[in-house]
C-alpha atoms as a PDB file:
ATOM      1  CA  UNK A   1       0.631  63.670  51.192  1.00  0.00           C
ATOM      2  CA  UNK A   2       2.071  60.234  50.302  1.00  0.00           C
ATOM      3  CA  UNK A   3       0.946  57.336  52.599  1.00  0.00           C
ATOM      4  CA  UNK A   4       3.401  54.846  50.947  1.00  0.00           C
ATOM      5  CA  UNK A   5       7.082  55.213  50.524  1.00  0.00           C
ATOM      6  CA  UNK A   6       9.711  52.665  50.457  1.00  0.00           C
ATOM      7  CA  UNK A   7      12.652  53.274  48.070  1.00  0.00           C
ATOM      8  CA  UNK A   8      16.406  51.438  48.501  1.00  0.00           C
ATOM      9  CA  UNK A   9      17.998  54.308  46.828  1.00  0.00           C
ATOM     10  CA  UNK A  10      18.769  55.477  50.587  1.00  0.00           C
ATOM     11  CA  UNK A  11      18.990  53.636  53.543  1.00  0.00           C
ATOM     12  CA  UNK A  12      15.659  54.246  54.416  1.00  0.00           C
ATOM     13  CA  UNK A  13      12.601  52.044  53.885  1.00  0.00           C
ATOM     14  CA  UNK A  14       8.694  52.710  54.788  1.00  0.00           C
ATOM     15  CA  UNK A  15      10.611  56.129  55.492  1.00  0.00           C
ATOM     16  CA  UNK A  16      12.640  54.748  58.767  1.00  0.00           C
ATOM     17  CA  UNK A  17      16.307  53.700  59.339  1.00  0.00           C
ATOM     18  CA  UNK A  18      17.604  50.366  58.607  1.00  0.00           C
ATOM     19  CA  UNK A  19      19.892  48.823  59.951  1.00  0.00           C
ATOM     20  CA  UNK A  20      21.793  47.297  57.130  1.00  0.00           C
ATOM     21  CA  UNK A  21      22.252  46.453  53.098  1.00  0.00           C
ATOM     22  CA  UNK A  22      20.544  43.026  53.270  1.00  0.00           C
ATOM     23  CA  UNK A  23      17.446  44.740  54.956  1.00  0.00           C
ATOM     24  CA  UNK A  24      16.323  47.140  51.928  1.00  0.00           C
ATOM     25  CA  UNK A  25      16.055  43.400  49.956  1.00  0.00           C
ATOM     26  CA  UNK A  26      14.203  41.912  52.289  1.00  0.00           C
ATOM     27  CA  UNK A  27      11.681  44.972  52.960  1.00  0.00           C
ATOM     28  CA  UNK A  28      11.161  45.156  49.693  1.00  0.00           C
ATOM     29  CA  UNK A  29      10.266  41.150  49.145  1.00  0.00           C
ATOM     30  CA  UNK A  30       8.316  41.336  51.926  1.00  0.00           C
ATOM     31  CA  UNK A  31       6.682  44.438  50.642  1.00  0.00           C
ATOM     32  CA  UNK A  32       6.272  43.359  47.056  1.00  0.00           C
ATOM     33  CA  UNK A  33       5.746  39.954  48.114  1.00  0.00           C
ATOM     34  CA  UNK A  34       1.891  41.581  49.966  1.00  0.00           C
ATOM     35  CA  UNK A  35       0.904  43.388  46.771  1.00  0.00           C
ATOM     36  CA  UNK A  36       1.613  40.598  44.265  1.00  0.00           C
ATOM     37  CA  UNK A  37       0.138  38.250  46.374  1.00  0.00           C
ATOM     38  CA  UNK A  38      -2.281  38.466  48.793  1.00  0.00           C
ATOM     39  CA  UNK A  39      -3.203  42.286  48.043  1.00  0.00           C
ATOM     40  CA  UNK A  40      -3.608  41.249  44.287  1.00  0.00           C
ATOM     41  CA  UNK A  41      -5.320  37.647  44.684  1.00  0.00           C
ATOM     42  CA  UNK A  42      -7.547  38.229  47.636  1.00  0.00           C
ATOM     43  CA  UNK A  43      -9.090  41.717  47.680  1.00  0.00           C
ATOM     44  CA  UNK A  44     -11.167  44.145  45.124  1.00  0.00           C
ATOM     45  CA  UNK A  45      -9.497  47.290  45.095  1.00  0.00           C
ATOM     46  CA  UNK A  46     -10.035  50.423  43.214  1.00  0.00           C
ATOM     47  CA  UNK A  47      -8.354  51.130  39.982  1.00  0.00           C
ATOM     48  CA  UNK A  48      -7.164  54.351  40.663  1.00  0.00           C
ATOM     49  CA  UNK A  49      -7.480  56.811  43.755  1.00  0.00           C
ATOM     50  CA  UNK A  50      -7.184  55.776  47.892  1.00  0.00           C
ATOM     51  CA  UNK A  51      -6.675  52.250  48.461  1.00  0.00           C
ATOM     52  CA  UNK A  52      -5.525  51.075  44.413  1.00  0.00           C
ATOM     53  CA  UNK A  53      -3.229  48.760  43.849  1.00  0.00           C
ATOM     54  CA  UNK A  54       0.456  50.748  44.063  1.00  0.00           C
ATOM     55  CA  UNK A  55       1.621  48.701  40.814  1.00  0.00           C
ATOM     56  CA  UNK A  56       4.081  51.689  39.408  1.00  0.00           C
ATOM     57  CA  UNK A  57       5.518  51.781  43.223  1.00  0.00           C
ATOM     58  CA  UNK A  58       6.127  48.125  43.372  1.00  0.00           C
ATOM     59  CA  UNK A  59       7.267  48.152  39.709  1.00  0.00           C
ATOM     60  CA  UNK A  60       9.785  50.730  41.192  1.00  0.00           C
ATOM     61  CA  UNK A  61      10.738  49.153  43.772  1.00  0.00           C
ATOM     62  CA  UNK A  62      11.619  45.968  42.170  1.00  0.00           C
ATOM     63  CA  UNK A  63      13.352  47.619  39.575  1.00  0.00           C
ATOM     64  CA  UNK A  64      15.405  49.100  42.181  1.00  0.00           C
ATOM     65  CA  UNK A  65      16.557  45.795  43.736  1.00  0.00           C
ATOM     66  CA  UNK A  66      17.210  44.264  40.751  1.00  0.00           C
ATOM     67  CA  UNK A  67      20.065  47.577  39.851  1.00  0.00           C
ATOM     68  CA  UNK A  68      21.299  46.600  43.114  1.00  0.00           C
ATOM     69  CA  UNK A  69      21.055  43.112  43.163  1.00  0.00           C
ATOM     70  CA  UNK A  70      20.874  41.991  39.741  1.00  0.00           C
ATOM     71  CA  UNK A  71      21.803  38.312  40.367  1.00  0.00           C
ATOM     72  CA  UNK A  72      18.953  37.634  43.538  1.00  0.00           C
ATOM     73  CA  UNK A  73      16.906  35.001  42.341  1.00  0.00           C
ATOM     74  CA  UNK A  74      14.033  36.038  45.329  1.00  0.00           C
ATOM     75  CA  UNK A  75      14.575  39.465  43.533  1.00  0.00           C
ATOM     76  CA  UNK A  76      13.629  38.165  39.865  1.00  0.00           C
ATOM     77  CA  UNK A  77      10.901  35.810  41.500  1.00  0.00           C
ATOM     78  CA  UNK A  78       9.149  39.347  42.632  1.00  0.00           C
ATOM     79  CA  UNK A  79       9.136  40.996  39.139  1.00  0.00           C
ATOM     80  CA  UNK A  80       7.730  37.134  38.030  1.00  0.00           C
ATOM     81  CA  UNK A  81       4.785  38.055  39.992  1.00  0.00           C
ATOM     82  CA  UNK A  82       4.912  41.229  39.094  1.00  0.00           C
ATOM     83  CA  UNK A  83       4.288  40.337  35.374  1.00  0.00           C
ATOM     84  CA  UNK A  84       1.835  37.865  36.635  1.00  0.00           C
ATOM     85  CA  UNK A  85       0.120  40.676  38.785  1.00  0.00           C
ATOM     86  CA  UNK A  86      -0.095  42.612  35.335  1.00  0.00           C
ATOM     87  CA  UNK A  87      -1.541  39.121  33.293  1.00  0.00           C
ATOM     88  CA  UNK A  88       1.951  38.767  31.137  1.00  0.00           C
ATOM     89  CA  UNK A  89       1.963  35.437  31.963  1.00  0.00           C
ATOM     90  CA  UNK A  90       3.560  34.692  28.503  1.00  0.00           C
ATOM     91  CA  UNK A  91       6.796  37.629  29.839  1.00  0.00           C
ATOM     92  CA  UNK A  92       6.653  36.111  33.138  1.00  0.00           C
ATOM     93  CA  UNK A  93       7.318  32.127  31.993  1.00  0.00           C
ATOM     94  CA  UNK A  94       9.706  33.005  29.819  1.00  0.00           C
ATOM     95  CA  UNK A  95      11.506  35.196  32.731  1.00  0.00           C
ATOM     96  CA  UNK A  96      11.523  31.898  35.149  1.00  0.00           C
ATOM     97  CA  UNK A  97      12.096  29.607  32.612  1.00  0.00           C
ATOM     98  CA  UNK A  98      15.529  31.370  31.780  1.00  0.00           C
ATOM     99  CA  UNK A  99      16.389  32.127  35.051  1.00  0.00           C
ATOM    100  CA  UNK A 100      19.827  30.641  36.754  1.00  0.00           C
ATOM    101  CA  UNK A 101      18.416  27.891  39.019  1.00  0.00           C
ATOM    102  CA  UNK A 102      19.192  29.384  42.607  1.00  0.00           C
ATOM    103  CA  UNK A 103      22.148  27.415  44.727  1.00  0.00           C
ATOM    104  CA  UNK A 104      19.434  27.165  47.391  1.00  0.00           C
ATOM    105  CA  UNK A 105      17.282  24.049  47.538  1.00  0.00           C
ATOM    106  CA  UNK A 106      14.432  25.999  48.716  1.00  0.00           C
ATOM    107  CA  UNK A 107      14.658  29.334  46.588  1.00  0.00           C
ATOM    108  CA  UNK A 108      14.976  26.347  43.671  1.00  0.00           C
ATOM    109  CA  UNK A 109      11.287  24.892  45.034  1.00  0.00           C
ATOM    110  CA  UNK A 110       9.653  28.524  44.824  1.00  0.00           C
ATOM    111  CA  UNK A 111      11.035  29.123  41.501  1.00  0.00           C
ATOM    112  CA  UNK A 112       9.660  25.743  39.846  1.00  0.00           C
ATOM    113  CA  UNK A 113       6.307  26.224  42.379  1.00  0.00           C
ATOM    114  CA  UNK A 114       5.900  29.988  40.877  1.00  0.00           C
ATOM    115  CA  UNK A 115       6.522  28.414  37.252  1.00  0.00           C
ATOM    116  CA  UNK A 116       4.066  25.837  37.929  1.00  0.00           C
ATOM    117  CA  UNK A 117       1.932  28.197  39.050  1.00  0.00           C
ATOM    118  CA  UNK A 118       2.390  30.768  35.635  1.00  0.00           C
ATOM    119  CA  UNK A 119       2.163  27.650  33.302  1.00  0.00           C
ATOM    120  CA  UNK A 120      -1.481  26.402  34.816  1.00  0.00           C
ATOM    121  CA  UNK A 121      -2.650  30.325  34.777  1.00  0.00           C
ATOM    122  CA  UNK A 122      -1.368  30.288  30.937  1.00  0.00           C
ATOM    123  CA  UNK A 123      -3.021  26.906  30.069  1.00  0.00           C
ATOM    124  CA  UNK A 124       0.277  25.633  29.734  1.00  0.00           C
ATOM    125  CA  UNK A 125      -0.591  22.216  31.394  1.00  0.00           C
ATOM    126  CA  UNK A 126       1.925  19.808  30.922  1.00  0.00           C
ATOM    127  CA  UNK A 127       4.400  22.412  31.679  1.00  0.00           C
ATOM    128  CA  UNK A 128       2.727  22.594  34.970  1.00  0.00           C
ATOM    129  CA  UNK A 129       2.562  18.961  36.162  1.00  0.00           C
ATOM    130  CA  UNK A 130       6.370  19.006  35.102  1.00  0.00           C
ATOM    131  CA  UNK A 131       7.196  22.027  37.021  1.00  0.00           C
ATOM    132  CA  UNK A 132       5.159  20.270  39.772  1.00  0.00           C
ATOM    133  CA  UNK A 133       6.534  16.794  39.940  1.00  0.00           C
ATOM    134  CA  UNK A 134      10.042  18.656  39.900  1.00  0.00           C
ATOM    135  CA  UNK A 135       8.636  20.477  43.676  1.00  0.00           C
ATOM    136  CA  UNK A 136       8.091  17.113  44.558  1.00  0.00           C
ATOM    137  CA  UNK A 137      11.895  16.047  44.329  1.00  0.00           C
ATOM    138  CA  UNK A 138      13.396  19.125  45.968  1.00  0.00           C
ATOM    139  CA  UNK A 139      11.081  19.679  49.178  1.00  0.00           C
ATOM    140  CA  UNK A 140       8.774  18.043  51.754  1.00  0.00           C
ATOM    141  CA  UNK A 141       5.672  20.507  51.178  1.00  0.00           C
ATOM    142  CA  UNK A 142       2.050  18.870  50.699  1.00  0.00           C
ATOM    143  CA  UNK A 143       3.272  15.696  47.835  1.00  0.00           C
ATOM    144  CA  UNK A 144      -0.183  14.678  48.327  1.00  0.00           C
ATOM    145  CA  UNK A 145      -1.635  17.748  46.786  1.00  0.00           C
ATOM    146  CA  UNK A 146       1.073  18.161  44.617  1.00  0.00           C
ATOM    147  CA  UNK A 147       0.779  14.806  43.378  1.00  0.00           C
ATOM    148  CA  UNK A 148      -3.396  14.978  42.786  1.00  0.00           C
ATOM    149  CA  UNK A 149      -2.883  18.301  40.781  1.00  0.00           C
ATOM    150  CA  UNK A 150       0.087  16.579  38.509  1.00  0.00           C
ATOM    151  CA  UNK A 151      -2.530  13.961  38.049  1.00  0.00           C
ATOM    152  CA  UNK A 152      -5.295  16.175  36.820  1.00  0.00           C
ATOM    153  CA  UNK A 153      -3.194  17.814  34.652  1.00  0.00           C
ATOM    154  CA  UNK A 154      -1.570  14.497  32.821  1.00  0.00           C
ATOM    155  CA  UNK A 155      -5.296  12.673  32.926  1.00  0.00           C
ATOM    156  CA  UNK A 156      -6.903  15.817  31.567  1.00  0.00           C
ATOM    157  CA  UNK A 157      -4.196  17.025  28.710  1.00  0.00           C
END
């Protein structure tokens, strides 16, 4: 019996009603947004069987968003950490890097933060503290600690 189900082919997601177009998008973030993040980060799972990592769900599910929104930049920034999920951190820079900047401040912020992110996991490090002082200039989040890891990056490269 399958435990897991969320498609946006219907109207349905987690295999219940929704209410409206914009919802499937952001069930799906919200869904991929666990498994690329704190399901594939924080916690040892099997490789295959009960409890493994539903990578060719997500996979599907993002792929499904992006036929039906193929311009959403929260979209793309899912199949970024998808790639990153997989370690194709090479596919996954080069996905952010040629990405339309967003017209949202904040969607802008995630998309440098996740390229920041992608470029220190690649050992890309001057990439990083760029992508990093660039957060600085379009949000309010931690400059502290965004400024001390810029730092370590320029004093160590």
């Amino acid at each position: 019996m399958e435990q897991w189900y969320a498609t946006i082919s219907s109207r349905t997601v987690f295999n219940k009603p929704i209410a409206n177009e914009s919802t499937h998008v952001q069930a799906g973030i919200i869904l991929t947004s666990y498994y690329t993040g704190l399901v594939a980060y924080l916690d040892i799972l099997p490789a295959t069987g009960p409890g493994a990592f539903p990578i060719e769900r997500c996979k599907r599910l993002i792929r499904q968003m992006r036929d039906r929104y193929p311009k959403s930049t929260l979209v793309m920034l899912q199949e970024v950490r998808m790639l990153t999920t997989e370690r194709k951190l090479g596919q996954a820079v080069d996905m952010i890097s040629t990405a339309p900047e967003s017209g949202m401040k904040q969607v802008q912020a995630l998309q440098w933060f996740e390229k920041s992110l992608d470029c220190m996991y690649a050992h890309r490090y001057l990439e990083c503290a760029d992508g990093f002082e660039k957060c600085i200039t379009l949000n309010n989040w931690s400059h502290g600690l965004v400024s001390a890891v810029v730092a370590h990056w320029l004093v160590s490269c």
